[in-house]
C-alpha atoms as a PDB file:
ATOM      1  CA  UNK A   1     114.821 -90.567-101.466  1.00  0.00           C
ATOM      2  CA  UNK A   2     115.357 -88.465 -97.941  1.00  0.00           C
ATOM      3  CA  UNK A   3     112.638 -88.791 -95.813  1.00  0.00           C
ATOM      4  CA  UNK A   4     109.648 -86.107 -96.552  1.00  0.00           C
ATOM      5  CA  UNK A   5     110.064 -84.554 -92.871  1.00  0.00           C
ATOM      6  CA  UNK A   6     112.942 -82.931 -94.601  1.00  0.00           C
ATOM      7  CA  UNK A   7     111.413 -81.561 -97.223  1.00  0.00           C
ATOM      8  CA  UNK A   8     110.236 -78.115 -95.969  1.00  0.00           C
ATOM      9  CA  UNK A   9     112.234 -78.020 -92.974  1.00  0.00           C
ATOM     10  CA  UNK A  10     115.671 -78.752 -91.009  1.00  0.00           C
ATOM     11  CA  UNK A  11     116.363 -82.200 -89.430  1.00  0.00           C
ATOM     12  CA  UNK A  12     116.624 -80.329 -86.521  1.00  0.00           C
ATOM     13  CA  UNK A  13     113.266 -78.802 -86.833  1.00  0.00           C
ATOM     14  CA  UNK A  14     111.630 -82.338 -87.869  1.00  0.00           C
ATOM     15  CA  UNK A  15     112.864 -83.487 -84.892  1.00  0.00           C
ATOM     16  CA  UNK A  16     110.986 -80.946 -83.319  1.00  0.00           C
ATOM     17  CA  UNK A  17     107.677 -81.736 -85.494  1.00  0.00           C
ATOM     18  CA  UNK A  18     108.165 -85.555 -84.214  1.00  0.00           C
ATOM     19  CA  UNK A  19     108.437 -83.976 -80.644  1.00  0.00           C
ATOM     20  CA  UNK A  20     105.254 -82.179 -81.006  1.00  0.00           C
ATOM     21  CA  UNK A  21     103.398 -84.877 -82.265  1.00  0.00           C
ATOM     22  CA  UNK A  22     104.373 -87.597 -79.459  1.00  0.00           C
ATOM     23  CA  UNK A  23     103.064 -84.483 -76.970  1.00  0.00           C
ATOM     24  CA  UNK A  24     100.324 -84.611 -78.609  1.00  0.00           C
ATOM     25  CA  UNK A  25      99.531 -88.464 -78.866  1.00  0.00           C
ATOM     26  CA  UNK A  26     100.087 -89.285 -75.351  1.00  0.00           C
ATOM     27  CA  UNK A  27      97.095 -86.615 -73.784  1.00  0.00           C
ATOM     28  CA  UNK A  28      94.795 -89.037 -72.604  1.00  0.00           C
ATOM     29  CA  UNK A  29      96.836 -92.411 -74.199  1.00  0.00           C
ATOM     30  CA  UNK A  30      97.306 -95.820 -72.840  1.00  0.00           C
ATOM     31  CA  UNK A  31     100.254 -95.309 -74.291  1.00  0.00           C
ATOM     32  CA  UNK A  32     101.439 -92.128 -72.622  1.00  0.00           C
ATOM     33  CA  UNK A  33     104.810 -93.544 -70.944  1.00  0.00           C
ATOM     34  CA  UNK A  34     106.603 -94.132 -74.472  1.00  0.00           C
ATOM     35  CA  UNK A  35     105.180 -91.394 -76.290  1.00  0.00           C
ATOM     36  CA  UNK A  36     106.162 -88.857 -73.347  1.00  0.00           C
ATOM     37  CA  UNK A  37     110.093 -90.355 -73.766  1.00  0.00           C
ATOM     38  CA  UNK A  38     109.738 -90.055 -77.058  1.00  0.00           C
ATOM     39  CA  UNK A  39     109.135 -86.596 -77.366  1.00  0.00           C
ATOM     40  CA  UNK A  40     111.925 -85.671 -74.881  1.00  0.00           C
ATOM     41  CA  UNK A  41     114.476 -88.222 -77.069  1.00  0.00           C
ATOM     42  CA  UNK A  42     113.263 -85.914 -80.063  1.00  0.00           C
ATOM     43  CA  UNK A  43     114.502 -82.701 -78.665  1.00  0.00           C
ATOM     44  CA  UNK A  44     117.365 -83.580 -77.105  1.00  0.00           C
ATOM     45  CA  UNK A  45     118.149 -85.350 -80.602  1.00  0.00           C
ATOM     46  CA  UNK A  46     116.913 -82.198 -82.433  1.00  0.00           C
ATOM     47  CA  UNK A  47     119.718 -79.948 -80.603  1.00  0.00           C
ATOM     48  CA  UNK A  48     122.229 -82.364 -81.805  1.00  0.00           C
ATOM     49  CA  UNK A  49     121.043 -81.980 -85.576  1.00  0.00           C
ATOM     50  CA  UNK A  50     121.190 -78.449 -84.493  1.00  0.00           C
ATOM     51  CA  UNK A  51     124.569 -78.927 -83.300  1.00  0.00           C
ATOM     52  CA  UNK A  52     125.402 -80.590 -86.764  1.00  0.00           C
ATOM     53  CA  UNK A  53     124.405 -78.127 -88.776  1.00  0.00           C
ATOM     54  CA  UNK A  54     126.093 -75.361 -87.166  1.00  0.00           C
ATOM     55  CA  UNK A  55     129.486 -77.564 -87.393  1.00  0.00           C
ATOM     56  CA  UNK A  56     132.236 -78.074 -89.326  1.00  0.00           C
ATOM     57  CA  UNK A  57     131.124 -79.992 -93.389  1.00  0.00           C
ATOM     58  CA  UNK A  58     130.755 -84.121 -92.618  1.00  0.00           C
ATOM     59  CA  UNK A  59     132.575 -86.653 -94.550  1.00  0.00           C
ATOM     60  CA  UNK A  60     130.234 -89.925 -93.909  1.00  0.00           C
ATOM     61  CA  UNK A  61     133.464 -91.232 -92.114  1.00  0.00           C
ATOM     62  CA  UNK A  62     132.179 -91.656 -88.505  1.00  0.00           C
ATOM     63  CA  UNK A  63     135.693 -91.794 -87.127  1.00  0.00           C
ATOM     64  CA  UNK A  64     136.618 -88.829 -88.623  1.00  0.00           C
ATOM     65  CA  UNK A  65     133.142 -87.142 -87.930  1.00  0.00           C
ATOM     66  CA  UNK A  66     132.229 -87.729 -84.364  1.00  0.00           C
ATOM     67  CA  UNK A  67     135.300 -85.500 -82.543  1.00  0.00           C
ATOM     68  CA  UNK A  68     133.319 -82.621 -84.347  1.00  0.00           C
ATOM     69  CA  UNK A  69     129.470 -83.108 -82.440  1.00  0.00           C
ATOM     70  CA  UNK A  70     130.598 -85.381 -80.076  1.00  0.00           C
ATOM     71  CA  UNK A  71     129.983 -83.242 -76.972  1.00  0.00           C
ATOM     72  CA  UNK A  72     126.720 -82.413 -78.135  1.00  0.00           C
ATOM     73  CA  UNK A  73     126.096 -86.205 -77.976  1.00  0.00           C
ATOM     74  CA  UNK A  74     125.870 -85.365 -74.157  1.00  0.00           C
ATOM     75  CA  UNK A  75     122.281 -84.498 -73.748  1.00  0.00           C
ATOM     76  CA  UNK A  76     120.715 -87.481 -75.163  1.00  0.00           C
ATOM     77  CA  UNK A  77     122.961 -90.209 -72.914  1.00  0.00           C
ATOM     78  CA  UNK A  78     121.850 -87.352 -69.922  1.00  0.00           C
ATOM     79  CA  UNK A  79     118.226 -88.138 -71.205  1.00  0.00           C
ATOM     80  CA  UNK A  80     118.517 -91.637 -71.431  1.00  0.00           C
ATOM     81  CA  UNK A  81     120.163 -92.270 -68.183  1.00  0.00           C
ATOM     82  CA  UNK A  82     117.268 -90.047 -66.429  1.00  0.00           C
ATOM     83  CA  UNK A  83     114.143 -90.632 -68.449  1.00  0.00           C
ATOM     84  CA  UNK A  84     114.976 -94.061 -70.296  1.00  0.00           C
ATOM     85  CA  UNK A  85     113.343 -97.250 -68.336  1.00  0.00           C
ATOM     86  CA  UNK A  86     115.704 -99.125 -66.376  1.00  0.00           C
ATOM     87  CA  UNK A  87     117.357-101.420 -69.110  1.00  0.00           C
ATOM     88  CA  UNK A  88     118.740 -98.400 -71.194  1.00  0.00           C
ATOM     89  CA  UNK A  89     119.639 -96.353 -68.128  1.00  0.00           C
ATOM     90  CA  UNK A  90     122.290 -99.912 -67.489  1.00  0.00           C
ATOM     91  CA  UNK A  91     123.174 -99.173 -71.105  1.00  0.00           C
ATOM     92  CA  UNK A  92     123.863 -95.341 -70.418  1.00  0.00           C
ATOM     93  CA  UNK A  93     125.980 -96.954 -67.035  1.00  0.00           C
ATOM     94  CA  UNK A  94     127.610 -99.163 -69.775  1.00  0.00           C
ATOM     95  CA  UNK A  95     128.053 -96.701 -72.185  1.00  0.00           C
ATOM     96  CA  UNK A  96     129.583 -94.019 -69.950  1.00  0.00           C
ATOM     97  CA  UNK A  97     132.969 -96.351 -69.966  1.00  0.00           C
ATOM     98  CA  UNK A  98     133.584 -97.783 -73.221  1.00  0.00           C
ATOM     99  CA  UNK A  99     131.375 -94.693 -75.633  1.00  0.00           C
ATOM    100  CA  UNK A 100     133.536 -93.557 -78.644  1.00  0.00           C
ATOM    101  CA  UNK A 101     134.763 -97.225 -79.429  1.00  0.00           C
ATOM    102  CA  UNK A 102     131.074 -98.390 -78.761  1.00  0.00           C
ATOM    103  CA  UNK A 103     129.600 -96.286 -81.176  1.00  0.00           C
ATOM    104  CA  UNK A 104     131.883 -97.105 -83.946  1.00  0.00           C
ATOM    105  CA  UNK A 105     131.777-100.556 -83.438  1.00  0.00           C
ATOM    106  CA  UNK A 106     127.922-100.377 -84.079  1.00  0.00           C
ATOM    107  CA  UNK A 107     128.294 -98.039 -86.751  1.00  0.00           C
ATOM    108  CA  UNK A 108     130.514-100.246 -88.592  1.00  0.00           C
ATOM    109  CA  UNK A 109     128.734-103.505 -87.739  1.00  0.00           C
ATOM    110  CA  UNK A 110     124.899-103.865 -88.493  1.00  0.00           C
ATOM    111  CA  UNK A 111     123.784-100.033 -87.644  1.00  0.00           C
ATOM    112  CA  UNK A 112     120.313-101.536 -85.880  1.00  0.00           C
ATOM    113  CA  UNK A 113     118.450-100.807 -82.738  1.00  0.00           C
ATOM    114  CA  UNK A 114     117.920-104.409 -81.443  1.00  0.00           C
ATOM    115  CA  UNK A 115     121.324-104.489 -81.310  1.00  0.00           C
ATOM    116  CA  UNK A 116     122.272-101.530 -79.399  1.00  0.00           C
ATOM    117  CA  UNK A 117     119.447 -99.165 -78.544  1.00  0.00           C
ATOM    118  CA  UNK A 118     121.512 -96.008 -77.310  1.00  0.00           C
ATOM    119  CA  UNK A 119     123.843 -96.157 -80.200  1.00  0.00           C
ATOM    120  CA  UNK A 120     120.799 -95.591 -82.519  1.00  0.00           C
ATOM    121  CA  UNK A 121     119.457 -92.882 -80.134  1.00  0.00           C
ATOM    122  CA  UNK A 122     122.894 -91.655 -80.406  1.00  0.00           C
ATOM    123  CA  UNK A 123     123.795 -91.695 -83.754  1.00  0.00           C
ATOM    124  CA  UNK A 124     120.563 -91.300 -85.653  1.00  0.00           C
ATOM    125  CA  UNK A 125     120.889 -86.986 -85.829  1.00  0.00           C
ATOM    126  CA  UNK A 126     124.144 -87.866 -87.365  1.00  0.00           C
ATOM    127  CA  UNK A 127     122.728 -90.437 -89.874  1.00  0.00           C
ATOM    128  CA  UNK A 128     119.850 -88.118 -90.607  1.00  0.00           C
ATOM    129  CA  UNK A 129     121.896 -84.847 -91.274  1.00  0.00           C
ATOM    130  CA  UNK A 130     124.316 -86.644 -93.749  1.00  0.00           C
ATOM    131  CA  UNK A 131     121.044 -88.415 -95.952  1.00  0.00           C
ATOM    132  CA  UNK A 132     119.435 -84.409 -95.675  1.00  0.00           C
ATOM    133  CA  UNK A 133     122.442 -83.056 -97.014  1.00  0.00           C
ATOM    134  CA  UNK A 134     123.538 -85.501 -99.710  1.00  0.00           C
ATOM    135  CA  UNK A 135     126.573 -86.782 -98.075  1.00  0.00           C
ATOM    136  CA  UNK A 136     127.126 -91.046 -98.688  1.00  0.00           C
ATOM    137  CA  UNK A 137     127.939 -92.695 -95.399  1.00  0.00           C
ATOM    138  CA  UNK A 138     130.338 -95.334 -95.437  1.00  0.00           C
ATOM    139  CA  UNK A 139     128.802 -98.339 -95.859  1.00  0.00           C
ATOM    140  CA  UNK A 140     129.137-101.126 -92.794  1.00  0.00           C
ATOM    141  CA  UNK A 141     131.831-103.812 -92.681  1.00  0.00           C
ATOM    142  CA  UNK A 142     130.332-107.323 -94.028  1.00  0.00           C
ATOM    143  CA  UNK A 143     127.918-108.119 -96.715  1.00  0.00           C
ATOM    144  CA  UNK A 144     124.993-105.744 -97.194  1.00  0.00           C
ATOM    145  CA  UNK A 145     121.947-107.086 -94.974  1.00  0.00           C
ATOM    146  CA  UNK A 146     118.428-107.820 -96.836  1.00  0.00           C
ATOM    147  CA  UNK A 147     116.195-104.677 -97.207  1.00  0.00           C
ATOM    148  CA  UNK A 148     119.190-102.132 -95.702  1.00  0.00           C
ATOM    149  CA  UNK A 149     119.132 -99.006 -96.902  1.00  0.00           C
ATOM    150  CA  UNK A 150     120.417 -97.642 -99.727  1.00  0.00           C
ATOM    151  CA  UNK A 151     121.546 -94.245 -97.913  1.00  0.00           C
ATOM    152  CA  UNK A 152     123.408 -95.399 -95.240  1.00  0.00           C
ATOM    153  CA  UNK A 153     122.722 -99.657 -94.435  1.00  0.00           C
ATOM    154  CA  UNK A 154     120.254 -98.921 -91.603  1.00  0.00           C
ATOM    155  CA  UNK A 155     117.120-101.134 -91.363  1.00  0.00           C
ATOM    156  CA  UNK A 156     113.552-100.489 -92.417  1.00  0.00           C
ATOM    157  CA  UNK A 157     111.767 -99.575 -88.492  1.00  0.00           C
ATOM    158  CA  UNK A 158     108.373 -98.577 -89.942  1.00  0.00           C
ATOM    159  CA  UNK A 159     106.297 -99.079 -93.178  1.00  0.00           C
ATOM    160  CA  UNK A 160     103.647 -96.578 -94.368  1.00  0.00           C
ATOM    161  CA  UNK A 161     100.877 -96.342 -96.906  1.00  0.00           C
ATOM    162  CA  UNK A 162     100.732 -92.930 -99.158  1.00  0.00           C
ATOM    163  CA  UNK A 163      98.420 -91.653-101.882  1.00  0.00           C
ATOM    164  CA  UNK A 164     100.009 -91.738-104.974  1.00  0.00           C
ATOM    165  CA  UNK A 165      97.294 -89.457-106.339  1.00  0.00           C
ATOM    166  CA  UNK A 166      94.711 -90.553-109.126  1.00  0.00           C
ATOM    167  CA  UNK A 167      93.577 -93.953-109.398  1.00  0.00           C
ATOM    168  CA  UNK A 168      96.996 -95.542-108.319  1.00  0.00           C
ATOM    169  CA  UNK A 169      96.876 -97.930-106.008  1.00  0.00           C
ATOM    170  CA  UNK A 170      98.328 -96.419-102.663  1.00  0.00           C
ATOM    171  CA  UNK A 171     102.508 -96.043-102.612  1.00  0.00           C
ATOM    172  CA  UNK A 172     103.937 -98.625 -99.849  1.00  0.00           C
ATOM    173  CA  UNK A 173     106.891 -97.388 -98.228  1.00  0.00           C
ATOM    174  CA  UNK A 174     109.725 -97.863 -95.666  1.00  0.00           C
ATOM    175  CA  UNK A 175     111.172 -95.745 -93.437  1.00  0.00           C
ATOM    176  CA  UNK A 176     114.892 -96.141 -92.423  1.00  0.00           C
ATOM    177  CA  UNK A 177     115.799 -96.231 -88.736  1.00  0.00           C
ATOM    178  CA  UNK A 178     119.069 -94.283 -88.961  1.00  0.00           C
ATOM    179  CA  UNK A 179     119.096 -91.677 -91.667  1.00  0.00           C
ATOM    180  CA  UNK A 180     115.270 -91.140 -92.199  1.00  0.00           C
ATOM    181  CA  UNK A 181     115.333 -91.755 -95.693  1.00  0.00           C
ATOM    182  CA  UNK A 182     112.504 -93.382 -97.029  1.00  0.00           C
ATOM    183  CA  UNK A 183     112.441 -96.168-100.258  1.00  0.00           C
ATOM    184  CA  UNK A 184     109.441 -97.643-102.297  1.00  0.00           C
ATOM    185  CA  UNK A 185     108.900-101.469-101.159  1.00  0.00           C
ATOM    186  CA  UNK A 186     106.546-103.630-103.827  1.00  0.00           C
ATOM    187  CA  UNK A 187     103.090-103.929-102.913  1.00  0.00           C
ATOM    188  CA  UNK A 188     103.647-107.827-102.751  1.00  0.00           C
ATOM    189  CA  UNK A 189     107.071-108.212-100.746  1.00  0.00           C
ATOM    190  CA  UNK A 190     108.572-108.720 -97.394  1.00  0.00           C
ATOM    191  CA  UNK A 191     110.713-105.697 -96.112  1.00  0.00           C
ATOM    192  CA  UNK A 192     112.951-108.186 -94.362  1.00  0.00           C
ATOM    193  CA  UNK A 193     113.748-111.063 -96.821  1.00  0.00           C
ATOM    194  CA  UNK A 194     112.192-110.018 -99.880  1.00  0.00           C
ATOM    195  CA  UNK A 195     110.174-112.770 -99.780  1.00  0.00           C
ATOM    196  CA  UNK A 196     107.486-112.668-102.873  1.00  0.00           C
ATOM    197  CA  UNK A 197     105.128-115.725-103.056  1.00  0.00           C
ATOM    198  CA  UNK A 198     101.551-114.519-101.505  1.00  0.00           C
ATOM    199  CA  UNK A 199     100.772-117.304 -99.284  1.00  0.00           C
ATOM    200  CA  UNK A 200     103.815-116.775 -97.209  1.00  0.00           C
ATOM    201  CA  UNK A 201     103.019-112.945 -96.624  1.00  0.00           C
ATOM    202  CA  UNK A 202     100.112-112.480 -93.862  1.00  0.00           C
ATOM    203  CA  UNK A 203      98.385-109.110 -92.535  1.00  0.00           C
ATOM    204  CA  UNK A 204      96.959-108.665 -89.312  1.00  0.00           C
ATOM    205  CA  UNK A 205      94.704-105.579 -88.998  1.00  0.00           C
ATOM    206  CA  UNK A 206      92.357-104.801 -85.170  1.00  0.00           C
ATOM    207  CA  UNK A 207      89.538-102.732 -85.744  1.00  0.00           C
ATOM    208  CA  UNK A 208      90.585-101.063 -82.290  1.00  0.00           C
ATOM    209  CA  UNK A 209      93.754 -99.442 -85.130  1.00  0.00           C
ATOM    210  CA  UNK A 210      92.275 -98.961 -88.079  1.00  0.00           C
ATOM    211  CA  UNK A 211      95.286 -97.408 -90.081  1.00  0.00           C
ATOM    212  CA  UNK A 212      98.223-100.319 -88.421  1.00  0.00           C
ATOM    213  CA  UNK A 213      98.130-103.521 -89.570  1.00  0.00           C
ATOM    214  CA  UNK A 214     101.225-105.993 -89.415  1.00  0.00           C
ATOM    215  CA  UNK A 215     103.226-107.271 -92.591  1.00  0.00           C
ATOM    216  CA  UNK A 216     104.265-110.602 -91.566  1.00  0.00           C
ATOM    217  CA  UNK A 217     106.466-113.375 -93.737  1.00  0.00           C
ATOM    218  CA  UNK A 218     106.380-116.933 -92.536  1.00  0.00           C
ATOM    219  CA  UNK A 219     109.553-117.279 -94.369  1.00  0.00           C
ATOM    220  CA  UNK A 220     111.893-115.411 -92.345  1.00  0.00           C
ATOM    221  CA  UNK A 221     109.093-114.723 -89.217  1.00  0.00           C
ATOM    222  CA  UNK A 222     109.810-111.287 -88.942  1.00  0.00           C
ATOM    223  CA  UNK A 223     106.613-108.376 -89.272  1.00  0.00           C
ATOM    224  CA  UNK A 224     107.225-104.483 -89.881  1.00  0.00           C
ATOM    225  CA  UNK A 225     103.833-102.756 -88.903  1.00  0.00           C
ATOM    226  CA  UNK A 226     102.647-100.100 -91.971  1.00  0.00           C
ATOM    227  CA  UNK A 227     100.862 -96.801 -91.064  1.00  0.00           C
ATOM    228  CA  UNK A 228      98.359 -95.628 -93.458  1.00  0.00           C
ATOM    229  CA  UNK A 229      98.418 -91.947 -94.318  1.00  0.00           C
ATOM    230  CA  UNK A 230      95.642 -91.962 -95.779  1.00  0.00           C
ATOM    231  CA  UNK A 231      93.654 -92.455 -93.030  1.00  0.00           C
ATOM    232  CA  UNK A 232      94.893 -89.487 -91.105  1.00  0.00           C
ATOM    233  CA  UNK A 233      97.148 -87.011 -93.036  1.00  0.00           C
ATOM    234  CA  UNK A 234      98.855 -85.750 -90.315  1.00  0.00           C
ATOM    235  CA  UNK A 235     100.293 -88.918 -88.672  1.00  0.00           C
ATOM    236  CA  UNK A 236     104.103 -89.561 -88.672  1.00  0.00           C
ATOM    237  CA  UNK A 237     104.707 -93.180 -88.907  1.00  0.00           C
ATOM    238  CA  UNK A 238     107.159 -93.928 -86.556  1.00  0.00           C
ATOM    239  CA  UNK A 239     106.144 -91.498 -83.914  1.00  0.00           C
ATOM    240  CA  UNK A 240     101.862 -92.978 -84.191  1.00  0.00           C
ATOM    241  CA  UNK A 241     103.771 -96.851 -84.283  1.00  0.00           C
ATOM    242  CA  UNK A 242     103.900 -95.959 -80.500  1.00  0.00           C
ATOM    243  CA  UNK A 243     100.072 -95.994 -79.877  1.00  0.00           C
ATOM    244  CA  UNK A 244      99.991 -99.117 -81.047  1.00  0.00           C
ATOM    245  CA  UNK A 245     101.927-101.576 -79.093  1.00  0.00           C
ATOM    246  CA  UNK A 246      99.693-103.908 -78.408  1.00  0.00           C
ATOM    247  CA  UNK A 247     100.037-105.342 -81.674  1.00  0.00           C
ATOM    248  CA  UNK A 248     103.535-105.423 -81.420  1.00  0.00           C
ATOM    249  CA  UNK A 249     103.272-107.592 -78.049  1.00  0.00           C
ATOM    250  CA  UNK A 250     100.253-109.497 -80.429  1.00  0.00           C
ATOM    251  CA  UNK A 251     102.480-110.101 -83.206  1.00  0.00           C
ATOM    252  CA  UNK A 252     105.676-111.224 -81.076  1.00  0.00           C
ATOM    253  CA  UNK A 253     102.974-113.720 -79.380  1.00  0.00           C
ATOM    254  CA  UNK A 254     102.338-115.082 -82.465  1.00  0.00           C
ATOM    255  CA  UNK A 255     106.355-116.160 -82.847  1.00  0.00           C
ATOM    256  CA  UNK A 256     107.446-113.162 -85.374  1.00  0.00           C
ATOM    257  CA  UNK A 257     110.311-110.640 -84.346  1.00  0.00           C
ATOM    258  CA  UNK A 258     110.093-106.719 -85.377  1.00  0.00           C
ATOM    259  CA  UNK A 259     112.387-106.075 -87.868  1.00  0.00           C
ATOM    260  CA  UNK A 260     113.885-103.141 -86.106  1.00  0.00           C
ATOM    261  CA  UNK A 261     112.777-101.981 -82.539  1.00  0.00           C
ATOM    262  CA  UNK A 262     110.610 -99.276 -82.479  1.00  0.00           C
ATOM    263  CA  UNK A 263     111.403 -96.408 -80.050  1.00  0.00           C
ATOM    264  CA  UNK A 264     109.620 -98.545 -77.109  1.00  0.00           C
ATOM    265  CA  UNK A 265     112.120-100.878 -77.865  1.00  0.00           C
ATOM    266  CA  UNK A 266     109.537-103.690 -79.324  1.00  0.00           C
END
């Protein structure tokens, strides 16, 4: 299903809600420094959606897409290169030389953040607009990776709890880190692996965040942290992940490895 962000507005304009909350988050955070680049990566990513949707129809064919928003793709490696801490302002150096091959390489390889950070920054209005319009994208070359999305291949970046309403158990979900969209994950299951037998599946919860906790699996040692929404309503999971990084660092000190990268890169 596309991502709920969508549902009453444009991606560009949920861009602009994810903007707005990150402003909001950092007043007075320890956390200020990420959610203050996070904000400005969500506007300068909301013009491109912008850009999208003003453009000619998509296909879901990246090479045949990109020489239509392209230009637009401008602002964000400006961003990066001025705003981004120093290892993605090498990348935007890096990128500056080799950029349309780059980003289909990555596009058509394993579509995830850990392994190219600007290329998800890049792409991600792209992958967005085609899940919020209905258009397939092309799948990536290679088998299908465990708990890839449906919409597009991209990874799982953030899990979230949601009322299901009644007396049903909470809804656990995952967001994808590319097009948005978000899929149901059993209540009992690693996002990673898939991974199903209890004792290999560990939360970690600090009083300090009372609505994170990490989903670990000893199986495959990789976490995804979950946001509870019912805890505060008006949270948006990946953007809130971000006052929260000291479990990430807690979690990776433990010897388990993020999924996908959050927008602070851990």
């Amino acid at each position: 299903m596309a991502s709920w962000l969508h549902r009453d507005a444009s991606v560009a304009d949920a861009f602009q809600r994810r903007a707005a909350r990150a402003t909001s988050l950092a007043e007075g955070s320890i956390n200020a420094a990420p959610l203050e680049f996070a904000a400005g990566l969500y506007r300068v990513q909301g013009k491109v959606a912008a850009r999208l949707a003003a453009g000619a129809a998509l296909t879901g064919s990246l090479e045949d897409d990109l020489a239509g928003f392209r230009a637009a793709l401008a602002d964000i490696v400006r961003y990066a290169g001025a705003s981004g801490p120093p290892g993605l302002r090498a990348e935007v150096d890096a990128f500056r030389s080799d950029g349309d091959e780059r980003l289909l390489e990555w596009w058509r390889g394993s579509r995830a953040g850990r392994t190219d950070y600007l290329a998800r920054a890049l792409l991600r209005p792209y992958g967005e607009t085609l899940a919020a319009t209905g258009i397939t994208a092309e799948p990536p070359s290679g088998p299908a990776t465990a708990g890839a999305c449906r919409r597009c291949g991209g990874p799982p970046w953030i899990g979230y709890r949601r009322s299901a309403g009644g007396d049903e158990a909470a809804q656990r979900l995952l967001g994808c880190a590319i097009c948005g969209s978000e899929r149901h994950l059993d209540r009992i299951a690693c996002a990673g692996c898939g991974q199903t037998e209890p004792t290999k599946l560990a939360v970690f919860q600090s009083e300090r965040h009372a609505a994170v906790r990490i989903e670990a699996c000893d199986a495959c040692q990789r976490y995804i942290k979950s946001i509870d929404l019912t805890v505060d309503g008006r949270a948006i999971p990946e953007v809130d992940d971000l006052c929260s990084l000291s479990l990430d660092l807690w979690a990776v000190e433990q010897g388990y490895e993020r999924l996908e990268p959050s927008l602070a890169g851990v």
